[in-house]
Protein backbone atom coordinates (compact mmCIF):
# COMPACT_ATOMS: atom_id res chain seq x y z
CA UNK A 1 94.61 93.32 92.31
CA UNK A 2 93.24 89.85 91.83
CA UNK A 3 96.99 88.55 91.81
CA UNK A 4 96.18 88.48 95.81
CA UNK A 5 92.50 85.99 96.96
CA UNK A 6 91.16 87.45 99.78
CA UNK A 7 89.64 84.67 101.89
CA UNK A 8 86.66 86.32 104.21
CA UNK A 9 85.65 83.84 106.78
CA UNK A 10 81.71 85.17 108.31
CA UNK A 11 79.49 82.71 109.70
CA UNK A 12 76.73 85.18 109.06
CA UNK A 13 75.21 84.53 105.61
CA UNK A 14 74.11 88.05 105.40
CA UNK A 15 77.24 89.58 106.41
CA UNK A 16 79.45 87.50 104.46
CA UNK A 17 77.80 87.83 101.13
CA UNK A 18 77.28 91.74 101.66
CA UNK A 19 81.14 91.80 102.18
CA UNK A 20 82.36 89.24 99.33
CA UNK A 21 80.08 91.86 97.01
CA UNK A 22 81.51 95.20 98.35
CA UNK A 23 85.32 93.54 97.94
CA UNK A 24 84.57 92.48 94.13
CA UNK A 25 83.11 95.60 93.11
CA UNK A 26 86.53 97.09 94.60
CA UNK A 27 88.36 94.81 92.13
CA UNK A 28 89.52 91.92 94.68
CA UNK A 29 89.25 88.37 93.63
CA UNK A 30 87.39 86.92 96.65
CA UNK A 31 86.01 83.88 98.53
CA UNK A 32 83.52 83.24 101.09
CA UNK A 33 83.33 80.83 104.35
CA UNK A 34 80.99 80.04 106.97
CA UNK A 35 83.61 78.68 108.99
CA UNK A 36 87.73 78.76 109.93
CA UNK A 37 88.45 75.08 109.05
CA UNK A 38 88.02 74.82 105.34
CA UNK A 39 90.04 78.50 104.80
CA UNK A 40 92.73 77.32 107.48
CA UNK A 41 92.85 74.16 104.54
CA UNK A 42 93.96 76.01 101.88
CA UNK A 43 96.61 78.06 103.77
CA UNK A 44 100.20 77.28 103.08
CA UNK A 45 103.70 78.89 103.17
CA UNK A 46 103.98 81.91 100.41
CA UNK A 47 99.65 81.69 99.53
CA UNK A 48 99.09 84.71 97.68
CA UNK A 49 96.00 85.39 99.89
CA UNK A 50 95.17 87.32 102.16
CA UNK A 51 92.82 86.44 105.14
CA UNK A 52 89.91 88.32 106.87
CA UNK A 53 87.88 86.24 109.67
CA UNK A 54 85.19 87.07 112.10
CA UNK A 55 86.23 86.27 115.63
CA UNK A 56 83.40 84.35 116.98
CA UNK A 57 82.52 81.41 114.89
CA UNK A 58 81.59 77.84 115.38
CA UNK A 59 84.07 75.60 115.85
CA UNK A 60 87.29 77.35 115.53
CA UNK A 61 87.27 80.93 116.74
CA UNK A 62 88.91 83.65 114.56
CA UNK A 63 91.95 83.83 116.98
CA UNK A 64 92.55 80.13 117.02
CA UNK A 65 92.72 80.49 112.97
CA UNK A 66 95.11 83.68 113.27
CA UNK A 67 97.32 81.11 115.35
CA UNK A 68 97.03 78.58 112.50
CA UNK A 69 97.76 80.73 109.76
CA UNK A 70 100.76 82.32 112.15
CA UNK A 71 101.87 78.61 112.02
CA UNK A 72 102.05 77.96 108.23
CA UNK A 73 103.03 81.81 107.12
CA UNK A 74 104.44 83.96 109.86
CA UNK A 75 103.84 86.59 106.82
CA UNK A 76 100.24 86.14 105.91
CA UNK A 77 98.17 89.37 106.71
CA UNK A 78 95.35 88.34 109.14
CA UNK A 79 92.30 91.08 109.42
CA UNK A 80 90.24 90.10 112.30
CA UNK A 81 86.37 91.24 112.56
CA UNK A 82 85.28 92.06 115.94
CA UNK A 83 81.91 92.87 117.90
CA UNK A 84 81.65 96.36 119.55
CA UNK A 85 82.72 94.52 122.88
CA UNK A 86 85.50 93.06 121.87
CA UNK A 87 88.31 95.93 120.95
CA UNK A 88 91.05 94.97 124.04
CA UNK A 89 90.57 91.14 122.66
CA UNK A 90 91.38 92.72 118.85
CA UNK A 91 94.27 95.27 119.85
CA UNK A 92 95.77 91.66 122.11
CA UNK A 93 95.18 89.99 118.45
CA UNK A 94 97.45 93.05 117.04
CA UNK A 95 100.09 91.98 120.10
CA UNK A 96 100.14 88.43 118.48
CA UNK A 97 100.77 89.24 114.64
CA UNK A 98 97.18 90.09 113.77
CA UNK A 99 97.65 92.59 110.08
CA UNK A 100 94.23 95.07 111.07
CA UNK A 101 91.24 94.42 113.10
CA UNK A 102 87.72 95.89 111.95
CA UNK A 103 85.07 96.26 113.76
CA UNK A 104 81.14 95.63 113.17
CA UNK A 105 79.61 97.53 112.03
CA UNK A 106 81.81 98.48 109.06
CA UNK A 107 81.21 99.75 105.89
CA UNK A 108 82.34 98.54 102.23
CA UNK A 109 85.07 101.32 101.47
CA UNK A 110 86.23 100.58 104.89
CA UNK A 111 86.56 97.20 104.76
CA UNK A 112 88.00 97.78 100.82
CA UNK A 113 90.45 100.26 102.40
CA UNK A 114 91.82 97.87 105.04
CA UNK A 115 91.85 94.97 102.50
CA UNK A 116 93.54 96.76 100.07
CA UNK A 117 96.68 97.62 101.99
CA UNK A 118 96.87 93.98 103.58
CA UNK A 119 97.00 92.91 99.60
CA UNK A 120 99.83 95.55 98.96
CA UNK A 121 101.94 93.90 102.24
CA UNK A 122 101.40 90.97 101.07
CA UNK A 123 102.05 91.32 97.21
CA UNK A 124 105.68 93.03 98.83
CA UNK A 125 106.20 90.25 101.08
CA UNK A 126 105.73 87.61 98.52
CA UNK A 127 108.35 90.31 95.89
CA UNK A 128 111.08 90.12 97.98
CA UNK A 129 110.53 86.14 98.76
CA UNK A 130 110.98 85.28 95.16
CA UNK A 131 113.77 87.77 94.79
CA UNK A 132 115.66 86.27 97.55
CA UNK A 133 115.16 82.56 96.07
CA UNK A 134 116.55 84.06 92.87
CA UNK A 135 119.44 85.33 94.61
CA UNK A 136 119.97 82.22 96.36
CA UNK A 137 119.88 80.13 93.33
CA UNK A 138 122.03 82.16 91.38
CA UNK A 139 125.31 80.72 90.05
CA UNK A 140 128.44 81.56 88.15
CA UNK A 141 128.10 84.89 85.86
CA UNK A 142 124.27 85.12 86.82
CA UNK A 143 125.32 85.26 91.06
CA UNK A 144 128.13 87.81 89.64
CA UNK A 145 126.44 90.11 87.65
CA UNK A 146 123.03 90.58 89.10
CA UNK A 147 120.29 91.63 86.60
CA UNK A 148 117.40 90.33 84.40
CA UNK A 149 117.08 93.62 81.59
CA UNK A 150 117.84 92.66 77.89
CA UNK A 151 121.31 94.25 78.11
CA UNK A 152 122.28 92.76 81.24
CA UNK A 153 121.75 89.61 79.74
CA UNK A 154 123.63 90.25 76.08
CA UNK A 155 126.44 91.81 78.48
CA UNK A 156 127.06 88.14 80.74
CA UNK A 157 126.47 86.19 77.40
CA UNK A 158 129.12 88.30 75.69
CA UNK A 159 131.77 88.13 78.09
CA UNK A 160 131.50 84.18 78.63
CA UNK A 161 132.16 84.25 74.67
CA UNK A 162 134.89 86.17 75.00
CA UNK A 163 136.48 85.51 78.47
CA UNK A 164 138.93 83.09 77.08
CA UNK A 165 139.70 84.97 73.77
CA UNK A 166 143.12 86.37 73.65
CA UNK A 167 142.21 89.81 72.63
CA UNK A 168 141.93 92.56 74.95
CA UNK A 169 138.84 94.73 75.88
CA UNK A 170 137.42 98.20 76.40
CA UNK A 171 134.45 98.46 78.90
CA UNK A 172 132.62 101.73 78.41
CA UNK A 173 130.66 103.00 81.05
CA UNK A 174 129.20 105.41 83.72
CA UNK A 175 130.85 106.30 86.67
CA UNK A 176 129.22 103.29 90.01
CA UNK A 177 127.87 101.12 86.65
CA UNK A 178 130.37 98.18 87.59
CA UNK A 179 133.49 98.28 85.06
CA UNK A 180 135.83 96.46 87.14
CA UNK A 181 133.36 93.98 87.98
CA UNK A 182 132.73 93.16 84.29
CA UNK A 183 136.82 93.41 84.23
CA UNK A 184 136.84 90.95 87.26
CA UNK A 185 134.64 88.78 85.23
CA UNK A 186 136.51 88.21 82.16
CA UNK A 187 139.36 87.46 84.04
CA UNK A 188 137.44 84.46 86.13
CA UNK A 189 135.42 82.70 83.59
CA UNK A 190 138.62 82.83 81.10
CA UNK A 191 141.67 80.49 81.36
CA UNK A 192 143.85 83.14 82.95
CA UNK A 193 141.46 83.17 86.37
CA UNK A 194 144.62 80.72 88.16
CA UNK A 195 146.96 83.92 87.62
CA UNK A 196 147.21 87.18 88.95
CA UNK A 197 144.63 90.20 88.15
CA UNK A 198 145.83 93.46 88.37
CA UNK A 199 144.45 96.39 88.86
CA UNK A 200 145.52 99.62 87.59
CA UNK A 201 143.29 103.34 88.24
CA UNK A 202 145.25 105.76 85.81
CA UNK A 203 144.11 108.46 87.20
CA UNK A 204 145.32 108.05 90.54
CA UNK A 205 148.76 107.12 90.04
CA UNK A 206 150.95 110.60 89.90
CA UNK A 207 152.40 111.06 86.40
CA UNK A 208 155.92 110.99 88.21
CA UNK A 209 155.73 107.53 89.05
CA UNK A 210 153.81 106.24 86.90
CA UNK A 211 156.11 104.55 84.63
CA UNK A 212 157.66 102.88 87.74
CA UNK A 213 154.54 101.68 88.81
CA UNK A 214 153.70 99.82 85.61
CA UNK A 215 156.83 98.71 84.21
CA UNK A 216 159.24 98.38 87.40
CA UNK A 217 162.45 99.33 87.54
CA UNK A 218 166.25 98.14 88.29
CA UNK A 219 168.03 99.27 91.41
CA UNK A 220 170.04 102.62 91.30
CA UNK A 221 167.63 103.45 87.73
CA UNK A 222 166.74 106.65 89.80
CA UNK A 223 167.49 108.58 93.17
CA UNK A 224 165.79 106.47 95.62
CA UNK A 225 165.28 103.09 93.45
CA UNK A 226 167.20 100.89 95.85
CA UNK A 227 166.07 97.80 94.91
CA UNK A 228 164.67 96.40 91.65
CA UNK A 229 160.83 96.35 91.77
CA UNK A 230 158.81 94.34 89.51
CA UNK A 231 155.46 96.84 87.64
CA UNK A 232 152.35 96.44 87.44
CA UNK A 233 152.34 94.35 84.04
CA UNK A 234 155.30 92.10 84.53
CA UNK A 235 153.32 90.97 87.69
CA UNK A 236 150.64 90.02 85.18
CA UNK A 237 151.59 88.36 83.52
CA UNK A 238 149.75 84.85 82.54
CA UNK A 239 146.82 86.71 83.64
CA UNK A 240 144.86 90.23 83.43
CA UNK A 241 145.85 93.62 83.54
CA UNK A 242 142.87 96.17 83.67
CA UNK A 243 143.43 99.43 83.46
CA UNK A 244 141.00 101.68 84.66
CA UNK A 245 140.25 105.67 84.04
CA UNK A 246 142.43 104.82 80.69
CA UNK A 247 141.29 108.19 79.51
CA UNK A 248 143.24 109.53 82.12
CA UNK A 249 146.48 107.97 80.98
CA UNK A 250 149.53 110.29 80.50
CA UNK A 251 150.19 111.22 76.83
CA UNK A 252 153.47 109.35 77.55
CA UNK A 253 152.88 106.88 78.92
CA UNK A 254 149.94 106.28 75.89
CA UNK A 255 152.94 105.58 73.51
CA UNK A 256 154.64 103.48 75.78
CA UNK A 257 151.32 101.10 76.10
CA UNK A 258 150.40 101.23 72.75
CA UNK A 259 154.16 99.44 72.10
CA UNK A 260 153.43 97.03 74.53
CA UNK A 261 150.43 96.19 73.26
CA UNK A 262 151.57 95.79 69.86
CA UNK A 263 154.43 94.11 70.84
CA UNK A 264 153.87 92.20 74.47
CA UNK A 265 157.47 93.37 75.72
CA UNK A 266 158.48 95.78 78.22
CA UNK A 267 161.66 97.59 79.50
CA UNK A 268 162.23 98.00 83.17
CA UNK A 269 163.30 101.97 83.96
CA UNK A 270 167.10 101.45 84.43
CA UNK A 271 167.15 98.63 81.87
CA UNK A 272 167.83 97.23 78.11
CA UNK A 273 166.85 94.03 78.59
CA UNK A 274 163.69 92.83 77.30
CA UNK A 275 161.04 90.81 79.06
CA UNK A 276 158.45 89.47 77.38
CA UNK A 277 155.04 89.71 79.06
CA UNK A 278 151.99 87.21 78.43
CA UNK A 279 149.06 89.44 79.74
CA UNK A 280 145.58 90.36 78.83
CA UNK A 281 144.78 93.95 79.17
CA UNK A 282 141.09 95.41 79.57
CA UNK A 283 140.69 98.83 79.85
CA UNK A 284 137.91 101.04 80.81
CA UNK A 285 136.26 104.40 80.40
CA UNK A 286 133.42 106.68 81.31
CA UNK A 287 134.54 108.82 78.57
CA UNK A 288 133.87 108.26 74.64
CA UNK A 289 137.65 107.43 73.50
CA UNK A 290 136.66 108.42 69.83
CA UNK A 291 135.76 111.73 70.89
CA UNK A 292 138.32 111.84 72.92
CA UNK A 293 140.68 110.88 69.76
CA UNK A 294 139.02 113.01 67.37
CA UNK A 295 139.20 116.27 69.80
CA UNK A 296 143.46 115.13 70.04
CA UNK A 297 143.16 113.65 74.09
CA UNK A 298 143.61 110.51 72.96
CA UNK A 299 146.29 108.93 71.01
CA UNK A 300 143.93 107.63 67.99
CA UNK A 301 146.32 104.61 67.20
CA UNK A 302 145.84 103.36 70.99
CA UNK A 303 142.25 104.29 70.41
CA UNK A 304 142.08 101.58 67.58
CA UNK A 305 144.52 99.49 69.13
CA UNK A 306 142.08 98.70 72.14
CA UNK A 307 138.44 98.94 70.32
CA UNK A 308 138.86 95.37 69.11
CA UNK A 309 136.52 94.02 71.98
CA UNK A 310 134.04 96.42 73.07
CA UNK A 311 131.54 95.79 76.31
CA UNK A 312 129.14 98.62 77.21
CA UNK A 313 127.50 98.48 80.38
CA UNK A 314 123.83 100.14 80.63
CA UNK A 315 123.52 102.77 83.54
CA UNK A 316 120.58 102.09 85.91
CA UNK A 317 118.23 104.07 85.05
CA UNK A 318 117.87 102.52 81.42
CA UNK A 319 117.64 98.76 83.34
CA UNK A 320 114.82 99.76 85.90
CA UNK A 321 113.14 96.75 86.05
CA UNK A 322 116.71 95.44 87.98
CA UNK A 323 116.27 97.89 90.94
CA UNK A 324 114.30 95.77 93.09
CA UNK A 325 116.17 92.66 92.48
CA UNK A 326 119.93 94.50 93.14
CA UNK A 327 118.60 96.55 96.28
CA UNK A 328 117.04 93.12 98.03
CA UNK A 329 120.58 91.72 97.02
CA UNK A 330 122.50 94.89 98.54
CA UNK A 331 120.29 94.95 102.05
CA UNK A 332 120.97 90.60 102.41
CA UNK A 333 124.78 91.76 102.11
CA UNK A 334 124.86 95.00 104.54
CA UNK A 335 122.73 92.83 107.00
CA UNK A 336 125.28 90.27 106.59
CA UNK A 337 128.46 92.47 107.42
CA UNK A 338 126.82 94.84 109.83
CA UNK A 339 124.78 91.84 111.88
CA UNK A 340 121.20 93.70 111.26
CA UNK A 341 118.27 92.34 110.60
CA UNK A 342 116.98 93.50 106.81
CA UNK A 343 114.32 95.55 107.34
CA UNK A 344 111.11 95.53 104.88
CA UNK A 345 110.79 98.49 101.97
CA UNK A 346 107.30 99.78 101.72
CA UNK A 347 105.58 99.26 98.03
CA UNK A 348 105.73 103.01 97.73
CA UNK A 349 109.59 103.54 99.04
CA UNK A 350 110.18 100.74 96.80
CA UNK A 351 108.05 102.28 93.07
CA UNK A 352 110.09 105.48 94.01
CA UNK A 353 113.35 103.83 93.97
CA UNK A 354 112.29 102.43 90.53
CA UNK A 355 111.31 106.00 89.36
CA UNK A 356 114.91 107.63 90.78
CA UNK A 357 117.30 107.84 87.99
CA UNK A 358 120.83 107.03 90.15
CA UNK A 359 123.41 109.43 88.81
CA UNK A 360 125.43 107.86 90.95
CA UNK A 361 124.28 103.68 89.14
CA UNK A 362 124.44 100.66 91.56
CA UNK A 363 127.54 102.13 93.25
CA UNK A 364 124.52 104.77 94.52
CA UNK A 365 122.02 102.05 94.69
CA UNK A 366 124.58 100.46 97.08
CA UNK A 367 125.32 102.99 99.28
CA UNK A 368 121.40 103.45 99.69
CA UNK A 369 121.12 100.01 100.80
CA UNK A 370 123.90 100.14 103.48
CA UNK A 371 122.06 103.28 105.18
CA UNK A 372 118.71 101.79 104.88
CA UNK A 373 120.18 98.93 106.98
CA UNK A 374 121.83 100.93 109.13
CA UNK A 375 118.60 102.96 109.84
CA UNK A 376 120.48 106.13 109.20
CA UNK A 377 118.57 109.16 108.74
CA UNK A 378 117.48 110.63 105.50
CA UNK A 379 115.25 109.30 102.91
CA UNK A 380 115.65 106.81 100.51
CA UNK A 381 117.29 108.12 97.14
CA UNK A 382 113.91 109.26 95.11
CA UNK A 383 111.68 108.82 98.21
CA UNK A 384 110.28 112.16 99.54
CA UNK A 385 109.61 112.91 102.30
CA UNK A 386 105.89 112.26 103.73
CA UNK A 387 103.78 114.59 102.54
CA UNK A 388 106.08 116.30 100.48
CA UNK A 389 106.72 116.85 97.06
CA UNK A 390 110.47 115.12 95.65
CA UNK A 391 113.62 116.25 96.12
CA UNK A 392 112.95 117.71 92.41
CA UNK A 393 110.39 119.62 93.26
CA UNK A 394 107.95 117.61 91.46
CA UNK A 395 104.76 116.50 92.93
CA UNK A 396 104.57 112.46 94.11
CA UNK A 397 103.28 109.96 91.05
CA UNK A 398 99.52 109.97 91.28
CA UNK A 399 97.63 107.12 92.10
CA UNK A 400 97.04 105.66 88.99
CA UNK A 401 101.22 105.80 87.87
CA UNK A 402 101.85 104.18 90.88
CA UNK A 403 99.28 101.43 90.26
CA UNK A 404 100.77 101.48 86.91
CA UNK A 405 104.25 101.11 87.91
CA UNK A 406 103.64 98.54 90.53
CA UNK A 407 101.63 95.95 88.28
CA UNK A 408 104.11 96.39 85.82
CA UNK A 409 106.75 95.32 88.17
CA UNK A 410 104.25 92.64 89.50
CA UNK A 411 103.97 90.80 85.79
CA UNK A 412 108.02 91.53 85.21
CA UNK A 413 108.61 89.49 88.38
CA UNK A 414 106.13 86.55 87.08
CA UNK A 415 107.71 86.39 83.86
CA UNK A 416 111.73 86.23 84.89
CA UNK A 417 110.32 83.38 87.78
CA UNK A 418 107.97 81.64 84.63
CA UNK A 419 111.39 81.82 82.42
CA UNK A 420 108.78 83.89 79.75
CA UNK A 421 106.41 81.18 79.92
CA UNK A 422 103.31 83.74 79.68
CA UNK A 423 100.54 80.72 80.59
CA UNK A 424 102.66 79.96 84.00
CA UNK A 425 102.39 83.80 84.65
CA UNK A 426 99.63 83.90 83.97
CA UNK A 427 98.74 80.89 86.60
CA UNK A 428 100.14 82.77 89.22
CA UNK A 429 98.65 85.99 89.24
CA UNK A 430 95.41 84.80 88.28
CA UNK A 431 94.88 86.69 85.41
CA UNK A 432 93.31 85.30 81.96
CA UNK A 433 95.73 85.04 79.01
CA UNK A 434 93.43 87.59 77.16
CA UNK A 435 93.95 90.08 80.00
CA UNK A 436 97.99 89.22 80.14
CA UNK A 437 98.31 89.77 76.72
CA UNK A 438 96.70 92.92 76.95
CA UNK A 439 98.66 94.17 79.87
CA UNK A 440 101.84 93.02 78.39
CA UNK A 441 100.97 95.22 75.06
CA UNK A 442 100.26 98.12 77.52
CA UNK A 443 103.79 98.18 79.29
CA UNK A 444 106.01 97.18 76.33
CA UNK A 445 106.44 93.67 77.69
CA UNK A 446 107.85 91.04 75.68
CA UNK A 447 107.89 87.18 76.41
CA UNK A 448 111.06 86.89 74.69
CA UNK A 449 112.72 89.18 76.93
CA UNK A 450 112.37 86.79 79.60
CA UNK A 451 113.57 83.49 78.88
């Protein structure tokens, strides 16, 4: 908790140092004022503070300083202290952007209580800020394929090392993981990106037609085939062909790739003449090939033919720590098409998100996104309902996993901003190396990870 200052602003001496004591012993780093105008100081755009004043006080008065703060951080959560008289004045605070208003006399877990979820807003509000600046500053591969896990990276540092390569590829991967994306990629960071890329799903082109489809045909080469038609591959070629679903590719029309392939010709149906075809093909499968092969689905020499290159991409639930940063980046691009505003996640819709193991990968995590900005009905994938056990059945994370789960997050996010550099962490979420180290140990957090 002491990533967040709370700044408690109580021209009583009395008051102010009975309240600065109850908030440390509830684990808040905390500092005291008699007056508005030195806090008001210290304020500025993205603090990670959060402030609680008295509203009468010399000089400035405790609404004056919620207009101030207003003024530098629209964001900042403002608790305002008030007198038994004064509860219409608070509730018109509440009007004007006020977080919480307390009033005197209160008592420490009271005043903890309301602190405490001011310092969760604000730890979310200040999340999503630096996820956003990543997304805007994101370029080439990194703006294309979105994620900081290990894997993630090794995946966008192996395909700009082999974009350009001649050879062709086999992506492996669940069903909503991205395969064509990863296809799309190879084809724009490689020399071919200023010719066509071609899309193929084998397993929703009927087997009848298939063979038309990908290698064309002449006129008259069957009933129907008035004019010659150029396939999918000879309209490739110079640039990529990916092939999608290839475990769902006909038996023969396996022999008839394999050839071209091997031998980077084809035949149009209806004709002799050969055309030679310059063309990168990348295939991809949410099936195991070899398996396939061994089990006789899969023509083994095509098998070996394609697993020259081979790019797996991790599902989402083994790249967790990317949720956050891919659902911000889904909501920015639903409230861009659908002309909504992007509404704010709650810390605990957010942790459950995290904990949600997406069957259905970022294609799911997608979808989720659009709805939530839509304000359709129906909880969040992995959010239950209030007061409810999950959609499992399972009762919700107790307190101390969710703590768990959110600091971890909290000292993920400070490490991919500090490029690993544990001291700059460190700096902003006001922890002591000693402590970092520890809580780095705890979660399974390396530096490394994170340059």
């Amino acid at each position: 908790m002491n990533a967040i200052e709370i700044m408690l602003v109580e021209d009583d001496a009395a008051v102010r140092e009975g309240s600065v004591q109850a908030l440390d012993l509830a684990g808040f780093a905390v500092r005291g004022f008699d007056s508005a105008e030195p806090a008001r100081d210290l304020l500025h755009a993205h603090c990670r503070a959060v402030l609680v004043s008295d509203v009468r006080l010399p000089g400035m008065s405790g609404l004056e300083l919620l207009a101030a703060a207003r003024a530098i951080d629209p964001e900042l959560p403002v608790i305002l202290v008030t007198g038994h008289g004064d509860i219409a004045m608070a509730v018109q605070a509440m009007h004007d952007g006020a977080y919480d208003f307390i009033e005197k006399p209160y008592s420490s877990e009271q005043l903890a209580d309301v602190v405490r979820r001011a310092a969760d807003k604000r730890r979310l509000q200040l999340e999503v800020h630096a996820l956003r600046k990543r997304l805007a500053h994101s370029q080439g591969i990194d703006a294309a394929l979105l994620g900081n896990a290990p894997a993630m990276r090794e995946l966008r540092r192996t395909i700009l090392a082999v974009a350009s390569q001649p050879a062709d590829v086999l992506i492996y991967g669940e069903t909503g993981t991205g395969k064509e994306l990863v296809a799309r990629c190879l084809h724009e960071f490689s020399e071919r990106a200023g010719h066509h890329y071609v899309a193929v799903n084998c397993g929703a082109i009927p087997e009848t037609i298939f063979e038309s489809e990908l290698f064309g045909h002449e006129a008259g080469a069957f009933t129907g085939a008035a004019k010659r038609q150029v396939g999918k591959i000879e309209h490739a070629t110079g640039g990529t062909l990916f092939l999608d679903e290839i475990e769902s590719l006909p038996p023969a029309m396996q022999v008839k790739l394999l050839r071209v392939l091997q031998e980077r010709y084809i035949e149009r149906l209806g004709s002799v003449q050969p055309l030679p075809v310059d063309v990168r093909v990348i295939a991809a499968s949410k099936a195991d090939l070899k398996e396939l092969s061994d089990a006789g689905q899969f023509r083994a020499d095509l098998y070996y033919r394609l697993n020259l290159i081979v790019l797996r991409i991790p599902p989402l639930r083994e790249r967790r720590e990317d949720i956050a940063l891919l659902f911000e980046h889904f909501m920015l691009d639903a409230a861009r098409r659908y002309r909504r505003p992007v509404p704010p996640v709650p810390a605990a819709d957010m942790h459950a998100l995290m904990r949600h193991d997406w069957p259905g990968n970022v294609r799911e995590l997608r979808n989720a996104a659009d709805r939530y900005v839509l304000g359709l009905g129906g909880a969040l994938p992995g959010v239950p309902a209030a007061g409810n056990a999950d959609a499992a059945g399972t009762a919700p994370a107790s307190l101390a996993d969710q703590v768990g789960a959110f600091e971890r997050a909290l000292i993920e996010l400070e490490l991919r901003n500090a490029g690993g550099n544990v001291g700059a962490a460190c700096a902003v979420l006001g922890l002591p190396k000693q402590t970092m180290y520890h809580k780095m140990q705890k979660y399974g957090l390396v530096a490394e990870d994170f340059r």
